[in-house]
Protein backbone atom coordinates (compact mmCIF):
# COMPACT_ATOMS: atom_id res chain seq x y z
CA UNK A 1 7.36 -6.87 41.29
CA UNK A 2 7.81 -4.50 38.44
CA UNK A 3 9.41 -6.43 35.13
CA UNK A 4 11.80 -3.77 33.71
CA UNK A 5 12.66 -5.86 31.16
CA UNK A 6 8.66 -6.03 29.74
CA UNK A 7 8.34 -2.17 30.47
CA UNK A 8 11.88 -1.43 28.34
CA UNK A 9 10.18 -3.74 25.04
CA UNK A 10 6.96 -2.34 25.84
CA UNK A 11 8.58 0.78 25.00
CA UNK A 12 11.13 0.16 22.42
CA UNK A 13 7.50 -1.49 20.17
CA UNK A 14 6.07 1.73 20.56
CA UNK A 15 8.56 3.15 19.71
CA UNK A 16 9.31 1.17 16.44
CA UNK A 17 5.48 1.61 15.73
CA UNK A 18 5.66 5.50 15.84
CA UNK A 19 8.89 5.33 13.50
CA UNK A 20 7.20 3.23 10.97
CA UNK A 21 3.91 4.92 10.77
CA UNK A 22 6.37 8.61 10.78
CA UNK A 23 7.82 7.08 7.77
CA UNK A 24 4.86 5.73 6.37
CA UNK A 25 3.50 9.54 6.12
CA UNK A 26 6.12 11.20 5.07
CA UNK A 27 7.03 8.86 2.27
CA UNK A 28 4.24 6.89 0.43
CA UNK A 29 4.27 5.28 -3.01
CA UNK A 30 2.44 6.40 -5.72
CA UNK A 31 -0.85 5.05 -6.20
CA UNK A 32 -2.79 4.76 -9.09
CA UNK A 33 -6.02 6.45 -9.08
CA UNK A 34 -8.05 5.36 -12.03
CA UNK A 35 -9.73 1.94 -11.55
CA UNK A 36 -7.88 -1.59 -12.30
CA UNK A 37 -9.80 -2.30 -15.38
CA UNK A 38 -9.07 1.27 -16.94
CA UNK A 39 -6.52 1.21 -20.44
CA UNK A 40 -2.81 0.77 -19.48
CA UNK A 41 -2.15 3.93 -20.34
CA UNK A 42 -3.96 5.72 -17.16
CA UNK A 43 -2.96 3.31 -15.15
CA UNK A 44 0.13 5.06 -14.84
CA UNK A 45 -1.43 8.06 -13.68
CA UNK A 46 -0.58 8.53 -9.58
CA UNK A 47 -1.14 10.78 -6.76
CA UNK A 48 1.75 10.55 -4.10
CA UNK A 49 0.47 11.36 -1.16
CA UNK A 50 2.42 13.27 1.69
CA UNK A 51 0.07 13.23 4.67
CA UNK A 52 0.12 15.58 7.55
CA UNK A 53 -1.75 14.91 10.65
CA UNK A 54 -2.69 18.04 11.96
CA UNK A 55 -4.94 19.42 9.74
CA UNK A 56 -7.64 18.26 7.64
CA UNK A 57 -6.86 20.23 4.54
CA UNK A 58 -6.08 18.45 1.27
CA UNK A 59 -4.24 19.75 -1.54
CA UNK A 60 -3.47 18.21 -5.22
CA UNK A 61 -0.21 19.82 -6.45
CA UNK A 62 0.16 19.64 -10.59
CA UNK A 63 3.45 20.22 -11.53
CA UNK A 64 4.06 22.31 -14.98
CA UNK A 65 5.96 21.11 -17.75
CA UNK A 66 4.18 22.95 -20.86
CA UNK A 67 2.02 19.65 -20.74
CA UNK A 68 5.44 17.62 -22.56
CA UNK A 69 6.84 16.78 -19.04
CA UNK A 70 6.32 17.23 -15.40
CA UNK A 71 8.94 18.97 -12.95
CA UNK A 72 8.29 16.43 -10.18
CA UNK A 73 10.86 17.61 -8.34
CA UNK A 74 10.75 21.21 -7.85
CA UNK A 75 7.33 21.70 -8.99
CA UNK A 76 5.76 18.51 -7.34
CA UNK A 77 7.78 16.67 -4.43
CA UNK A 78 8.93 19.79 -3.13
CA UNK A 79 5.73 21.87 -2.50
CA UNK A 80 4.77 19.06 -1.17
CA UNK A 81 6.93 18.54 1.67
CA UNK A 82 6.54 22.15 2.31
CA UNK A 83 2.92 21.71 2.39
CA UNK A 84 3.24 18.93 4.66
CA UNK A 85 5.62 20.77 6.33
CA UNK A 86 3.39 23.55 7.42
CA UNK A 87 0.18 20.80 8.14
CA UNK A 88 -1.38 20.64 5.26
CA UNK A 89 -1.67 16.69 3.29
CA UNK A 90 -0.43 17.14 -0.10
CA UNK A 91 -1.08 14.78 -3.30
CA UNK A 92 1.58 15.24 -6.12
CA UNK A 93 -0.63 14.37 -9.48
CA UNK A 94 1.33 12.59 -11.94
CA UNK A 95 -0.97 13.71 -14.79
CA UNK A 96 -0.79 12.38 -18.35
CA UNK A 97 1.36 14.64 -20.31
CA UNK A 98 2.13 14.82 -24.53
CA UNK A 99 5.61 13.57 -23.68
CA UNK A 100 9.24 13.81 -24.97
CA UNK A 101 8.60 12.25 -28.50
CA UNK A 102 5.80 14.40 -29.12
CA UNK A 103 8.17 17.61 -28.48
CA UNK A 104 10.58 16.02 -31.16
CA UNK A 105 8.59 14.61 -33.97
CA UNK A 106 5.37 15.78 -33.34
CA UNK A 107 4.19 12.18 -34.49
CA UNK A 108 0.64 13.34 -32.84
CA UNK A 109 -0.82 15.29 -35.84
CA UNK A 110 -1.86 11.47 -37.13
CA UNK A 111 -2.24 9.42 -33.46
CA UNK A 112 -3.96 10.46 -30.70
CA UNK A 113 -1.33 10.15 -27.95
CA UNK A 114 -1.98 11.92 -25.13
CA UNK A 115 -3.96 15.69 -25.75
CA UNK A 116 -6.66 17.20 -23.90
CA UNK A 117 -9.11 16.23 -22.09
CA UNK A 118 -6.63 13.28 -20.95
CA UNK A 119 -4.85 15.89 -18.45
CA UNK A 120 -8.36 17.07 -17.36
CA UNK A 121 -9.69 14.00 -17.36
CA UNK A 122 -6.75 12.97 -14.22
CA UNK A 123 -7.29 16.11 -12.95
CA UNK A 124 -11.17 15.79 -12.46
CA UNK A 125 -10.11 11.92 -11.05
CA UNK A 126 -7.50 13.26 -8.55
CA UNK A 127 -10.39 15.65 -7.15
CA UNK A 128 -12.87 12.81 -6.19
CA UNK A 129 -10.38 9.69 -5.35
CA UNK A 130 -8.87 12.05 -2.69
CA UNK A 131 -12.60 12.79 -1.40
CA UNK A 132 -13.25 9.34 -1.70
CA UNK A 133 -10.09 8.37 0.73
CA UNK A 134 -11.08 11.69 2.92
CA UNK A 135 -11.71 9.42 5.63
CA UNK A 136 -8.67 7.11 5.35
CA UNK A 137 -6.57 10.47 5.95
CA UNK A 138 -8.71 12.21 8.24
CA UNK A 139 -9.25 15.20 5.54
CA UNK A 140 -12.74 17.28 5.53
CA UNK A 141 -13.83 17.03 1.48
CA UNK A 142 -15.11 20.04 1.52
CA UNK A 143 -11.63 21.33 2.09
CA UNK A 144 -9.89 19.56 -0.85
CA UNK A 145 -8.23 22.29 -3.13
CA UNK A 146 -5.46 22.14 -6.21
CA UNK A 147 -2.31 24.39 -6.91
CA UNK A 148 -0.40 24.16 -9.91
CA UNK A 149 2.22 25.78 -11.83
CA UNK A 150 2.58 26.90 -14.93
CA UNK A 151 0.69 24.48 -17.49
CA UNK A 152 -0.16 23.14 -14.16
CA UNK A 153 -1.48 26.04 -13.18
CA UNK A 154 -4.00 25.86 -16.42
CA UNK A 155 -4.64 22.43 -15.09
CA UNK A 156 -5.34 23.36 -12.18
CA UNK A 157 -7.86 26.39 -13.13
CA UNK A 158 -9.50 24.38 -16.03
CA UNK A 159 -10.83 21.66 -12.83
CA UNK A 160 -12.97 24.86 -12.20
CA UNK A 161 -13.45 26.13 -15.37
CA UNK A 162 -14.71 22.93 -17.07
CA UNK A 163 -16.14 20.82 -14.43
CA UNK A 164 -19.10 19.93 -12.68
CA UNK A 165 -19.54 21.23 -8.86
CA UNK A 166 -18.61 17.67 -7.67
CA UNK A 167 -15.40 17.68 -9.32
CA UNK A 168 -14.04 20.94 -8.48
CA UNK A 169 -12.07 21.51 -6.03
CA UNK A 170 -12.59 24.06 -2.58
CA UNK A 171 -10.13 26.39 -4.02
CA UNK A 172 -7.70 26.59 -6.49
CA UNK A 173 -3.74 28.06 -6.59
CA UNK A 174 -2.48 28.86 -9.87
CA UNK A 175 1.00 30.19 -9.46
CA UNK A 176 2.67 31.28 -12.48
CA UNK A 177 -0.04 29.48 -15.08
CA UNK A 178 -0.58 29.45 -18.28
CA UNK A 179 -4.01 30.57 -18.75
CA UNK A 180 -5.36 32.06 -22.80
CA UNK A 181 -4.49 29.79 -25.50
CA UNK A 182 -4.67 32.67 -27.83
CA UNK A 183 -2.37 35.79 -29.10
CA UNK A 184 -0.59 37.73 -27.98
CA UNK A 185 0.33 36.09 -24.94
CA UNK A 186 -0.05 32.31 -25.10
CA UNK A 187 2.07 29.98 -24.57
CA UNK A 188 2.34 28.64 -27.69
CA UNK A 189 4.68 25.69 -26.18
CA UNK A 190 1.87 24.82 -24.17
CA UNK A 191 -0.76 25.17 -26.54
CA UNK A 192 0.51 22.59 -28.86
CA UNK A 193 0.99 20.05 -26.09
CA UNK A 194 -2.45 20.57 -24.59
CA UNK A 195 -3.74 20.51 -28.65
CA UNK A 196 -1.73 18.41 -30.32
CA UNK A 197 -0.10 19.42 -33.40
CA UNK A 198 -3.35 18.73 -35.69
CA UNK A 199 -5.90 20.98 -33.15
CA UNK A 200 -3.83 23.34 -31.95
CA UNK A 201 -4.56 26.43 -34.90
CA UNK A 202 -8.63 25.30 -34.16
CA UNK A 203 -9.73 28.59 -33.19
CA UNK A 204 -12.81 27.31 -31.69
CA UNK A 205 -10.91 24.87 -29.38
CA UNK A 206 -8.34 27.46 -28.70
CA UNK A 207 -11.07 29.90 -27.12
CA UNK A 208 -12.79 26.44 -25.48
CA UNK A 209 -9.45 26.08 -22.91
CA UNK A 210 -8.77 29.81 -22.63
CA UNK A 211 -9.17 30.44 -19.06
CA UNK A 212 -10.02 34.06 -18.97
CA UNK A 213 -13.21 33.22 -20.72
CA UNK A 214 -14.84 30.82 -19.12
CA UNK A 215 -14.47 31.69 -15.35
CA UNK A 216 -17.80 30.25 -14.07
CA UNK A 217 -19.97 32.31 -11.46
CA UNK A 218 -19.87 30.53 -9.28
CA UNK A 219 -15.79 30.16 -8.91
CA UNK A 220 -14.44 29.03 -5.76
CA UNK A 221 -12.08 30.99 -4.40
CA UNK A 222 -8.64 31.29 -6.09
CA UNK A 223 -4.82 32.57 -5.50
CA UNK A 224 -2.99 33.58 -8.39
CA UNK A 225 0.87 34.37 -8.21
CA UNK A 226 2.73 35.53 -11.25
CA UNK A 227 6.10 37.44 -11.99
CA UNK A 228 6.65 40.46 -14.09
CA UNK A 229 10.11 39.14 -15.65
CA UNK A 230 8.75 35.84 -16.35
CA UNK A 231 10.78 34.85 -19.54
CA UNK A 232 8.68 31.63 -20.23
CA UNK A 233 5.28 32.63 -19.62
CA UNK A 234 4.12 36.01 -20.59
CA UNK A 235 3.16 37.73 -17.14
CA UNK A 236 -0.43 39.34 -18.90
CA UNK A 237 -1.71 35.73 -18.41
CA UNK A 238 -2.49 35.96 -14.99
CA UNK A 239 -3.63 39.38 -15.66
CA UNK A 240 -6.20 38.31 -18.29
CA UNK A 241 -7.05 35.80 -15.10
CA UNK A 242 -7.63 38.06 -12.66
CA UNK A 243 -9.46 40.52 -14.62
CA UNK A 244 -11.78 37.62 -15.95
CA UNK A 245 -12.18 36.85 -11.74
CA UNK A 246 -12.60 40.62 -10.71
CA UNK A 247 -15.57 41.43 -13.66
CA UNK A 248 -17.06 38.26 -12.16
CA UNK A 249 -17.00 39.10 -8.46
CA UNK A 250 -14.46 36.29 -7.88
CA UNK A 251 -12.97 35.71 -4.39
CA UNK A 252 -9.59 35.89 -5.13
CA UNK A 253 -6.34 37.24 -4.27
CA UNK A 254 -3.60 38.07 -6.78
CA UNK A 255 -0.19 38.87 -6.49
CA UNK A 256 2.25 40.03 -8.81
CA UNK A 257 5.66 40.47 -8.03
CA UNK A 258 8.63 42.05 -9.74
CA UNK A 259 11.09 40.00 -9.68
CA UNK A 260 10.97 35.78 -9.49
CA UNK A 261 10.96 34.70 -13.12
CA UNK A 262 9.30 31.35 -13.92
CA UNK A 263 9.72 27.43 -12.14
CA UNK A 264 10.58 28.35 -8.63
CA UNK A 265 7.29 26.16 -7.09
CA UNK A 266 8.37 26.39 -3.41
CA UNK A 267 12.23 26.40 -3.58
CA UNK A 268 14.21 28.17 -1.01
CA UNK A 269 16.97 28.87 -3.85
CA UNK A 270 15.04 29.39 -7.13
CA UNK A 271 13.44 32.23 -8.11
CA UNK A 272 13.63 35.60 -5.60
CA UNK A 273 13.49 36.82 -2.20
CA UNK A 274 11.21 39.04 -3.33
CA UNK A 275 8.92 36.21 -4.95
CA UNK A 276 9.76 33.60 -2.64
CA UNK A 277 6.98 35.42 -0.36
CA UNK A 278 3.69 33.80 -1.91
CA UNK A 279 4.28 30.74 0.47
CA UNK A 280 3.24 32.79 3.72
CA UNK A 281 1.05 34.94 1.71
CA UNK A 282 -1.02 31.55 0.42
CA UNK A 283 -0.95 30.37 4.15
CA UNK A 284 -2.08 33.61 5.41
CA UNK A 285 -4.94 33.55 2.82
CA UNK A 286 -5.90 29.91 3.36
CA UNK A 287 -6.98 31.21 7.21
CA UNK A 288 -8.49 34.02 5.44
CA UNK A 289 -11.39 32.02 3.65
CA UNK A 290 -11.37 29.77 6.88
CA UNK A 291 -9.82 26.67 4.96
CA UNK A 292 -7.00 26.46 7.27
């Protein structure tokens, strides 16, 4: 004779299973990604991970900030969940960043605090931890890219610019980024984070992190969004970008739109309709190099 009763807790397990493991992916913790033994101070850098199961592409999202601070919110949680959302796994990098006391009293120009190539440095580590865990969830490593936005977006161009081939990543999305570290359009914000306050008139290290020259040869492909009316970065950075990619024979796309001004990341309310757009157009393109 049939037991209902076994078939109805049968059931109602399963069920409990599937919620946990639902809420498992869609909210994970933070988890460090340097080794235990490391200095305290990167053990504090995280990915969060935000796992999608039907796809096995990867992406490390670097929020911006000007390299004082990280917009984990609009910048980092949410592109993630839309990432997710449209099945790809996402991995917000909590990056080491200059901080708020070295805005105020620029107490860097005699400690080190944090200055480049710490940011790198957790850049180049978010690249091969998530290629290390590419099995755990079910991701192909050769399919492991990084989008960031504004400094984030020089973060996430300098992991091709200044790394080896096993720490870049497949492809890279800077959106809005910060990319020359020199007149007339830098950032000078930015600069001075990335620098610190003692390096950051070093002409020699300001050329070293300018983007536009040092776009290796062998670039993976890259998708660059920017906005004319930008009133935080000047929009001729991710000109100087894609003319750097173009004279190199660069797969890339770029897309410049009129209106969207600066710190939207994947918000349904910031920025413009108009701009708003380079989330389908980075999807479309993604099945365009046969990533996704």
């Amino acid at each position: 004779m049939v037991s209902y009763r076994r078939i109805f807790i049968k059931s109602a397990y399963c069920l409990l299973l599937c919620l946990l493991a639902s809420a498992f992916l869609l909210a994970q913790e933070p988890i460090p990604i340097w080794p235990e033994n490391s200095p305290r101070k990167v053990q504090k850098v995280t990915v969060k991970p935000y796992v999608a199961e039907s796809s096995d592409v990867a992406i490390i999202v670097c929020p911006g900030g000007s390299y004082f601070w990280l917009d984990m919110e609009t910048e980092g949680d949410g592109v993630a969940k839309w990432l997710q959302s449209n099945g790809i796994s996402a991995f917000v990098l909590k990056y080491r960043v200059a901080g708020f006391s070295a805005f105020f009293w620029n107490h860097r120009s005699k400690k080190h605090g944090n200055q480049y190539p710490d940011m790198l440095n957790d850049a180049q580590q978010a690249i091969k931890w998530v290629r290390n865990h590419a099995k755990e969830y079910h991701i192909d490593p050769n399919k492991v890219g990084i989008m960031g936005f504004s400094a984030g977006g020089h973060l996430s161009m300098s992991t091709i610019c200044y790394s080896s081939k096993d720490e870049r990543p497949s492809f890279a999305a800077p959106i809005y980024p910060v990319v020359t570290m020199n007149p007339p359009y830098v950032h000078k914000r930015s600069r001075r984070a990335l620098l610190s306050e003692r390096r950051q008139n070093d002409q020699v290290m300001r050329d070293s992190l300018s983007l536009e020259l040092h776009v290796p040869a062998d670039c993976p492909p890259v998708f660059l969004v920017n906005c004319v009316d930008d009133p935080i970065v000047e929009y001729h950075n991710s000109m100087l970008l894609d003319s750097a990619l173009t004279a190199k024979n660069i797969k890339h796309k770029y897309i410049q739109y009129k209106t969207g001004g600066h710190g939207f990341g994947a918000s349904d309310e910031k920025g413009s309709d108009e701009a708003r757009v380079w989330r389908d157009e980075f999807l479309a393109w993604l099945k365009e190099i046969k990533i996704f």
